[in-house]
N, C-alpha and C. Protein backbone atom coordinates (compact mmCIF):
# COMPACT_ATOMS: atom_id res chain seq x y z
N UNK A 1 -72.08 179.12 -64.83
CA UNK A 1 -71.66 179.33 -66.20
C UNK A 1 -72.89 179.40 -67.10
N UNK A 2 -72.98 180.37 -68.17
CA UNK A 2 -73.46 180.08 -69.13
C UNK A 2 -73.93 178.51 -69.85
N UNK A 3 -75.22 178.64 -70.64
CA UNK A 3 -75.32 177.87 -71.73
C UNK A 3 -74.60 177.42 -72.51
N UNK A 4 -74.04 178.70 -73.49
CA UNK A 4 -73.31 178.55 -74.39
C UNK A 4 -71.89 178.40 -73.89
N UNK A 5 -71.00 178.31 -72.91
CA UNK A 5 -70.28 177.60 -72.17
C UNK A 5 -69.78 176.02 -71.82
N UNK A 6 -71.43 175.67 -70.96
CA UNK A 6 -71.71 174.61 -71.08
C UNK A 6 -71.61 173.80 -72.78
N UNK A 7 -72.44 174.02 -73.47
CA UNK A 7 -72.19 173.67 -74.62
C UNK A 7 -70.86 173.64 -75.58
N UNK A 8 -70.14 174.62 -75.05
CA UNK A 8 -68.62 174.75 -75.66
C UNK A 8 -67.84 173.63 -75.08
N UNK A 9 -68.04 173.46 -73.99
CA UNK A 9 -67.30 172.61 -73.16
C UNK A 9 -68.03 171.28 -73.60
N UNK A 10 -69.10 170.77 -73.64
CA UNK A 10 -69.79 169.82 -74.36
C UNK A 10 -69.09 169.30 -75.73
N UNK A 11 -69.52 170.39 -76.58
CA UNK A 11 -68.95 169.68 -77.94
C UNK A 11 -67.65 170.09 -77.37
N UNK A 12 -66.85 170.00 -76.92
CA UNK A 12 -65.00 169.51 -76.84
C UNK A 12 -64.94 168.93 -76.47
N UNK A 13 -65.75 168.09 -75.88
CA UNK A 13 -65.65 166.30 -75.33
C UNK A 13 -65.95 165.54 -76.33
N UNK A 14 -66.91 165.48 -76.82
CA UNK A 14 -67.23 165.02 -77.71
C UNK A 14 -66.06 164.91 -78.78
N UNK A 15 -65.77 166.23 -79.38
CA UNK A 15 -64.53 166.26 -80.31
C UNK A 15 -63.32 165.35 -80.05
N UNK A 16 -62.99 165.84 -78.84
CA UNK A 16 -61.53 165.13 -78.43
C UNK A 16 -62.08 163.54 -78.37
N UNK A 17 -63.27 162.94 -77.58
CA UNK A 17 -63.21 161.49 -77.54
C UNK A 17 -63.12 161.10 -79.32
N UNK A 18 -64.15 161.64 -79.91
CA UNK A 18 -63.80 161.09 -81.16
C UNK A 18 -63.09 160.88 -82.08
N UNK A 19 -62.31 161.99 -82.15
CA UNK A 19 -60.79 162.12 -82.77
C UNK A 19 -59.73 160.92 -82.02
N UNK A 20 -59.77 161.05 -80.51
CA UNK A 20 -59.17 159.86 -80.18
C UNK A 20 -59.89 158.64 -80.95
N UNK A 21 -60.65 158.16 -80.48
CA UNK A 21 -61.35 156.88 -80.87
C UNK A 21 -60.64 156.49 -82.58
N UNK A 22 -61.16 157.83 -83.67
CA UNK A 22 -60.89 157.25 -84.94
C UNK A 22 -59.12 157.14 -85.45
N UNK A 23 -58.23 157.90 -84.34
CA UNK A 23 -56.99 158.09 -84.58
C UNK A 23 -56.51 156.22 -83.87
N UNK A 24 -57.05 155.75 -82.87
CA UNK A 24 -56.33 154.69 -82.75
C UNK A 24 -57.28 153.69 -83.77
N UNK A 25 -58.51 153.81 -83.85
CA UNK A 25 -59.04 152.72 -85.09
C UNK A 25 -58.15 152.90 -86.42
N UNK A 26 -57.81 153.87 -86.95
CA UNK A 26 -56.96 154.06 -88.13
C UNK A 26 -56.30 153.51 -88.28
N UNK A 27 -55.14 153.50 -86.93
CA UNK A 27 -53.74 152.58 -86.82
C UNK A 27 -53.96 151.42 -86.70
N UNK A 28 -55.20 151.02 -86.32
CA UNK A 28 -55.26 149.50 -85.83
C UNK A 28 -55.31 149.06 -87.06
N UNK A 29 -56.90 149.49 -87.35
CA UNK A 29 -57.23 149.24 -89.07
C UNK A 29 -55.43 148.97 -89.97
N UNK A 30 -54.92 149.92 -90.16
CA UNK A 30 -53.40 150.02 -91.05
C UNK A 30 -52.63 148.53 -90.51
N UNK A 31 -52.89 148.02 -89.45
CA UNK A 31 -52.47 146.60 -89.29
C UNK A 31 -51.50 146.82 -88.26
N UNK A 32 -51.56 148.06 -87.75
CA UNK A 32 -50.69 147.94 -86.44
C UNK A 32 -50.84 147.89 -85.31
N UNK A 33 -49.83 147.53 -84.11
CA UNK A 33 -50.24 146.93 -82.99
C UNK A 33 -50.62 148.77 -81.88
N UNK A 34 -50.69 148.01 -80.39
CA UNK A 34 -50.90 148.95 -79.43
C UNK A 34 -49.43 149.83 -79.40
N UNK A 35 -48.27 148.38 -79.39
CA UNK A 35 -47.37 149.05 -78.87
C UNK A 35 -46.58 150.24 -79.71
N UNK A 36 -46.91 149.70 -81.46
CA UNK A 36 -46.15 150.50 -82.04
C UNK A 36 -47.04 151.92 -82.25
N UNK A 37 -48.26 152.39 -81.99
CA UNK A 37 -48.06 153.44 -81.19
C UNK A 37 -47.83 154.40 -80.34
N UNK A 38 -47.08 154.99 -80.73
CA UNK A 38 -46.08 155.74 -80.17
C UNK A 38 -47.03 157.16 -79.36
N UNK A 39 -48.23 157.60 -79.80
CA UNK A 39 -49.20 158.23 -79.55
C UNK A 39 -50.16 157.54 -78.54
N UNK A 40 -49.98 156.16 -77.99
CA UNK A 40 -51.41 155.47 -77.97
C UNK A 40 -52.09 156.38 -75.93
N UNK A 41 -50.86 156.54 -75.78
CA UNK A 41 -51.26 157.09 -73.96
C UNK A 41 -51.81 158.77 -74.31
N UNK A 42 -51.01 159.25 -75.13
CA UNK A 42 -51.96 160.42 -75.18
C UNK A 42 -53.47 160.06 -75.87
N UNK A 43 -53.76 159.36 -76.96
CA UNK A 43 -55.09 159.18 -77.16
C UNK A 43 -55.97 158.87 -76.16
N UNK A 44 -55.62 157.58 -75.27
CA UNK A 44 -55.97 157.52 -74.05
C UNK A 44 -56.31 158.21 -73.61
N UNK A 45 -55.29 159.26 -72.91
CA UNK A 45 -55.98 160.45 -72.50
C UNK A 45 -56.86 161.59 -72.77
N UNK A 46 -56.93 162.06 -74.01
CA UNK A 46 -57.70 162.31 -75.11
C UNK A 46 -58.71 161.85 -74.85
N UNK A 47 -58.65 160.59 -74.57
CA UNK A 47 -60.65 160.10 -75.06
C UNK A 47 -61.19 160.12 -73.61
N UNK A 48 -60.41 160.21 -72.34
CA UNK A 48 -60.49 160.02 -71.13
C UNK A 48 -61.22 161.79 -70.65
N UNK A 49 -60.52 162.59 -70.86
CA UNK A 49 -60.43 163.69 -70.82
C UNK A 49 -61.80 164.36 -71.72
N UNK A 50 -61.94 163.85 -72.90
CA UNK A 50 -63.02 164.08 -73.65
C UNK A 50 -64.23 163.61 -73.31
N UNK A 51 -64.44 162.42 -72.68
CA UNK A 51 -65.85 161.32 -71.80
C UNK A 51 -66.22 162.59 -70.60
N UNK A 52 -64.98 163.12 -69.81
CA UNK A 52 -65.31 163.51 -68.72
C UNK A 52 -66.01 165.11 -69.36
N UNK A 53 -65.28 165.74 -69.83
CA UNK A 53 -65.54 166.81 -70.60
C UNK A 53 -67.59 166.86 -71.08
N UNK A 54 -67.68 166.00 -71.95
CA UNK A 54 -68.80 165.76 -72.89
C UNK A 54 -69.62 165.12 -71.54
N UNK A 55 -69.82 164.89 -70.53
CA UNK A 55 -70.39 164.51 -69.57
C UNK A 55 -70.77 166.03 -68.66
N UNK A 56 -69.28 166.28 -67.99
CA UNK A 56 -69.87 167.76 -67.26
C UNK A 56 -70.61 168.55 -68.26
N UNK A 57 -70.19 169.14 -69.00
CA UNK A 57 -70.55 169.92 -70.05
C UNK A 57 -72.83 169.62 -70.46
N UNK A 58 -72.25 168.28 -70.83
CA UNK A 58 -73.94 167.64 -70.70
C UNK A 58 -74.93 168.11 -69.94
N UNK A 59 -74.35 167.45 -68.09
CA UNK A 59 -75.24 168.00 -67.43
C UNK A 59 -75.21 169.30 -67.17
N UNK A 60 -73.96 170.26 -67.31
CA UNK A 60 -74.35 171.73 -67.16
C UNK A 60 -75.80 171.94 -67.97
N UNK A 61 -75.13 171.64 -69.08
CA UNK A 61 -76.74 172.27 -70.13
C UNK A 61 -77.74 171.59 -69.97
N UNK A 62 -78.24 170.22 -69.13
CA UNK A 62 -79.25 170.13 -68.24
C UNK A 62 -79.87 170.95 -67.52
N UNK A 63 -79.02 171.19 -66.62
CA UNK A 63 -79.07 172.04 -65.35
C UNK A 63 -79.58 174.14 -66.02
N UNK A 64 -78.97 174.29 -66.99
CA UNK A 64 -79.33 175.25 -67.60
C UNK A 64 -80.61 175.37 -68.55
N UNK A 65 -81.20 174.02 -68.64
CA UNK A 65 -82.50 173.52 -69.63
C UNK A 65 -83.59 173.51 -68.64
N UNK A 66 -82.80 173.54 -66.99
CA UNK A 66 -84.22 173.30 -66.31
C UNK A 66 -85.27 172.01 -66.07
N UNK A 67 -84.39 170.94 -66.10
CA UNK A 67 -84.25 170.14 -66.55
C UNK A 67 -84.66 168.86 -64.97
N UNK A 68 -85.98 169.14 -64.68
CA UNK A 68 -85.27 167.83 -63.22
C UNK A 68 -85.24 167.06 -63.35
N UNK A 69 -84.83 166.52 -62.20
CA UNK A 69 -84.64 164.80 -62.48
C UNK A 69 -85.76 164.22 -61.57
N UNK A 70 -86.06 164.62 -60.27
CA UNK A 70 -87.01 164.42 -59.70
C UNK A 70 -87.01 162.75 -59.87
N UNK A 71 -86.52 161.86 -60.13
CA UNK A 71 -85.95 160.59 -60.01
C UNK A 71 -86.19 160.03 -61.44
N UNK A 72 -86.47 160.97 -62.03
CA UNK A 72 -86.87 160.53 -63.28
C UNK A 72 -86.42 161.50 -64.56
N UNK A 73 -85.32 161.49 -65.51
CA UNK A 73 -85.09 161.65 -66.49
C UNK A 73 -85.65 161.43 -67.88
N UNK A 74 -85.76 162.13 -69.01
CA UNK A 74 -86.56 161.92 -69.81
C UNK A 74 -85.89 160.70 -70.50
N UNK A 75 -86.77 160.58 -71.52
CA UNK A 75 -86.03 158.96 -72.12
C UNK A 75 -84.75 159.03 -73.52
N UNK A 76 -84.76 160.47 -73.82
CA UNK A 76 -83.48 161.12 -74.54
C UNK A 76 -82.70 161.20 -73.86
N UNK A 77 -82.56 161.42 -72.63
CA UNK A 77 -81.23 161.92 -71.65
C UNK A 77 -80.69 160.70 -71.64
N UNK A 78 -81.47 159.49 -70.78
CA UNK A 78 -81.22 158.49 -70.89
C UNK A 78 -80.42 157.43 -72.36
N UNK A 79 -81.02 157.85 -73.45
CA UNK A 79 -80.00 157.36 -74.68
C UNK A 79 -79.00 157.72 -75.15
N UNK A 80 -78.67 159.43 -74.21
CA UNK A 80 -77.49 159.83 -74.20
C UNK A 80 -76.15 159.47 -73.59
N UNK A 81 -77.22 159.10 -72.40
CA UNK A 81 -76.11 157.98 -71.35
C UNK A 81 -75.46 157.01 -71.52
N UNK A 82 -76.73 156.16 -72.31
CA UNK A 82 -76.21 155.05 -72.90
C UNK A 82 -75.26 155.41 -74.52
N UNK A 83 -75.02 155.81 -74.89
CA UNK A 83 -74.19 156.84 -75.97
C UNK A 83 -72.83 156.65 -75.35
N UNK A 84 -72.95 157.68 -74.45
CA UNK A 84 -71.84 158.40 -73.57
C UNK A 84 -70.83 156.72 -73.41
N UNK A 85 -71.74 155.71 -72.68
CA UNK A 85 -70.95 154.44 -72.07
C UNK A 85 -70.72 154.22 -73.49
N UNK A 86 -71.19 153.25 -74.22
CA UNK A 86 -70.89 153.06 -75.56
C UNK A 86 -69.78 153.52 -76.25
N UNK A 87 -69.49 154.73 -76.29
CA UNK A 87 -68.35 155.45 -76.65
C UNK A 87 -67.26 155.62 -75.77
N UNK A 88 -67.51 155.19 -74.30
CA UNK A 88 -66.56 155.23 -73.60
C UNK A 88 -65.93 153.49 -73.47
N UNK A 89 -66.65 152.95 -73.64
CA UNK A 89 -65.89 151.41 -74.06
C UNK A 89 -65.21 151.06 -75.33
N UNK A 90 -65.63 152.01 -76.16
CA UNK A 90 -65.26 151.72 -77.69
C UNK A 90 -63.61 151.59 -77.64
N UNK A 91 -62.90 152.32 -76.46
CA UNK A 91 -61.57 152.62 -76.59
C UNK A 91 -61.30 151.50 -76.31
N UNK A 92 -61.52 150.09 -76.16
CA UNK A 92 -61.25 149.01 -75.53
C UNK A 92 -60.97 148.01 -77.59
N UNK A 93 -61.76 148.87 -78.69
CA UNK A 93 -61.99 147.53 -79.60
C UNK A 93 -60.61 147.77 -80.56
N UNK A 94 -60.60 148.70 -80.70
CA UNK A 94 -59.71 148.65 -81.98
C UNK A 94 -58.45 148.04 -82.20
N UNK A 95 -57.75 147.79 -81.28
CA UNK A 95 -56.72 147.05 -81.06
C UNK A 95 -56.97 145.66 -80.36
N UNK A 96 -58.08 145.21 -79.97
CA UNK A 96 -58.55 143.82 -79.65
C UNK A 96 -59.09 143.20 -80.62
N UNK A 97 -59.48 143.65 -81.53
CA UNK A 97 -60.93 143.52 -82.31
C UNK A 97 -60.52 144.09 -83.82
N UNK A 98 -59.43 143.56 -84.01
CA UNK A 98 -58.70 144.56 -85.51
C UNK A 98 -59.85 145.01 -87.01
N UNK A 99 -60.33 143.41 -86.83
CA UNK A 99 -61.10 143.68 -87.60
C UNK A 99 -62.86 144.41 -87.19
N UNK A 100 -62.78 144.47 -86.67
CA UNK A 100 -63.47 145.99 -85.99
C UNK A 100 -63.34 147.11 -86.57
N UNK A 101 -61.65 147.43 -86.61
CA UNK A 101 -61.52 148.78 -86.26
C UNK A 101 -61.81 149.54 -87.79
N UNK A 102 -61.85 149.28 -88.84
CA UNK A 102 -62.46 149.60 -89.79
C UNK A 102 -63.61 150.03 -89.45
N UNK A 103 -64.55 149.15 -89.49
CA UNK A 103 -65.95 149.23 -89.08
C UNK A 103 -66.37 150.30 -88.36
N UNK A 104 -65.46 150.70 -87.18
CA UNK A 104 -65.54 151.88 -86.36
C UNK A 104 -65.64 153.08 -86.79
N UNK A 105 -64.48 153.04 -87.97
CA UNK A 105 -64.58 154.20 -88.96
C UNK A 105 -65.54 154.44 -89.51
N UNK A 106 -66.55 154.21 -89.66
CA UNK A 106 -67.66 154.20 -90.53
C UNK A 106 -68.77 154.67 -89.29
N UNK A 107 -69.03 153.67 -87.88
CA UNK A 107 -69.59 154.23 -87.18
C UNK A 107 -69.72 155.12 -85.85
N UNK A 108 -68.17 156.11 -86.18
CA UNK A 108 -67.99 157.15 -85.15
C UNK A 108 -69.15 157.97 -85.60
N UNK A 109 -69.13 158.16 -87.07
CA UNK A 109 -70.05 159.66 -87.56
C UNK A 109 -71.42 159.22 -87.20
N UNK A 110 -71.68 158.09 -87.42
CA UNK A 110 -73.14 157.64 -87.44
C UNK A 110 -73.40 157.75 -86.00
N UNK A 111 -72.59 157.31 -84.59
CA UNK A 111 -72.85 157.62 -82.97
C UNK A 111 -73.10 159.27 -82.76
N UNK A 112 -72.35 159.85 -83.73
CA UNK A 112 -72.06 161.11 -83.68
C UNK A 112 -73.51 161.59 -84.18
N UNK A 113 -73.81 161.45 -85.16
CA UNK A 113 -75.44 162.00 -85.65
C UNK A 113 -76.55 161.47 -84.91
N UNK A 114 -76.92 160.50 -84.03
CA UNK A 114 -77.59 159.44 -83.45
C UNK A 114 -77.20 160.58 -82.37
N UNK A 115 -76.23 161.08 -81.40
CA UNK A 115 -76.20 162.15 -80.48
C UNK A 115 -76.72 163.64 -80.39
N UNK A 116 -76.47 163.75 -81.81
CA UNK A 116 -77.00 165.70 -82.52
C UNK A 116 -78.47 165.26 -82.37
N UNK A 117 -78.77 164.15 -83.27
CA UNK A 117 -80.16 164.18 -83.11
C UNK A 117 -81.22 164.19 -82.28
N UNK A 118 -80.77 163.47 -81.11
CA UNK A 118 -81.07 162.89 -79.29
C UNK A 118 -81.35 164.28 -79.24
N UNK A 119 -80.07 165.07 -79.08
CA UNK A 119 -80.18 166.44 -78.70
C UNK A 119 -80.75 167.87 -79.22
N UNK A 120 -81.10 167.58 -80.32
CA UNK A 120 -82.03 168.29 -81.11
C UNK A 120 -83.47 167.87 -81.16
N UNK A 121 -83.65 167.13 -80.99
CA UNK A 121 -85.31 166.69 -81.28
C UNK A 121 -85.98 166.27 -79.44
N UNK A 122 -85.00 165.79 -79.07
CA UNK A 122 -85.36 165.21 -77.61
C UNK A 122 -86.86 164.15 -77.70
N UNK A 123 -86.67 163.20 -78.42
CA UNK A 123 -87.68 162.45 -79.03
C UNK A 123 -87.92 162.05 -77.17
């Protein structure tokens, strides 16, 4: 596949985990539980579907950057990883952690720019 493929498929992981993530922080935040969402298994899946997505997609455009690993990754790839987990546990707070889930709202965009940037600058 293409780059720009890879990358399409990239940012739609990304999209979908995050939209999940801030759609169940919302509800939590609003003071409601797991169960009375009525949505909460499709978000689930959503953010499940979106991790895996924003992962293949990733390393395609590795693999298209030319990119080895040779056992060693650069130290941006690596904070992407750690990103990637980070955001893939997040689905665990908002409904444990109520008062969290506000807070979350505030720092999906900020994980989100902290990722563009990784990937734009490759510090």
């Amino acid at each position: 596949m293409s780059y720009e493929t890879y990358k399409l498929i990239h940012l739609l992981g990304i999209f979908a985990l995050m939209v999940a993530l801030a759609g169940m922080a919302a509800h939590a935040a609003a003071g409601h539980t797991k169960g009375e969402n009525s949505n909460y298994r499709t978000l689930l899946g959503l953010h499940g579907t979106g991790a895996l997505l924003a992962l293949t997609g990733g390393f395609g455009l590795l693999a298209r950057l030319n990119i080895e690993a040779e056992g060693h990754f650069p130290g941006w790839i690596w904070a992407k990883l750690v990103l990637w987990v980070i955001l893939g546990g997040l689905v665990a707070v908002p409904y444990r952690k109520k008062a969290l889930a506000r807070s979350l709202l505030f720092l999906l965009p900020l994980l989100g720019l902290v990722g563009a940037a990784l990937a734009n600058y490759k510090p």
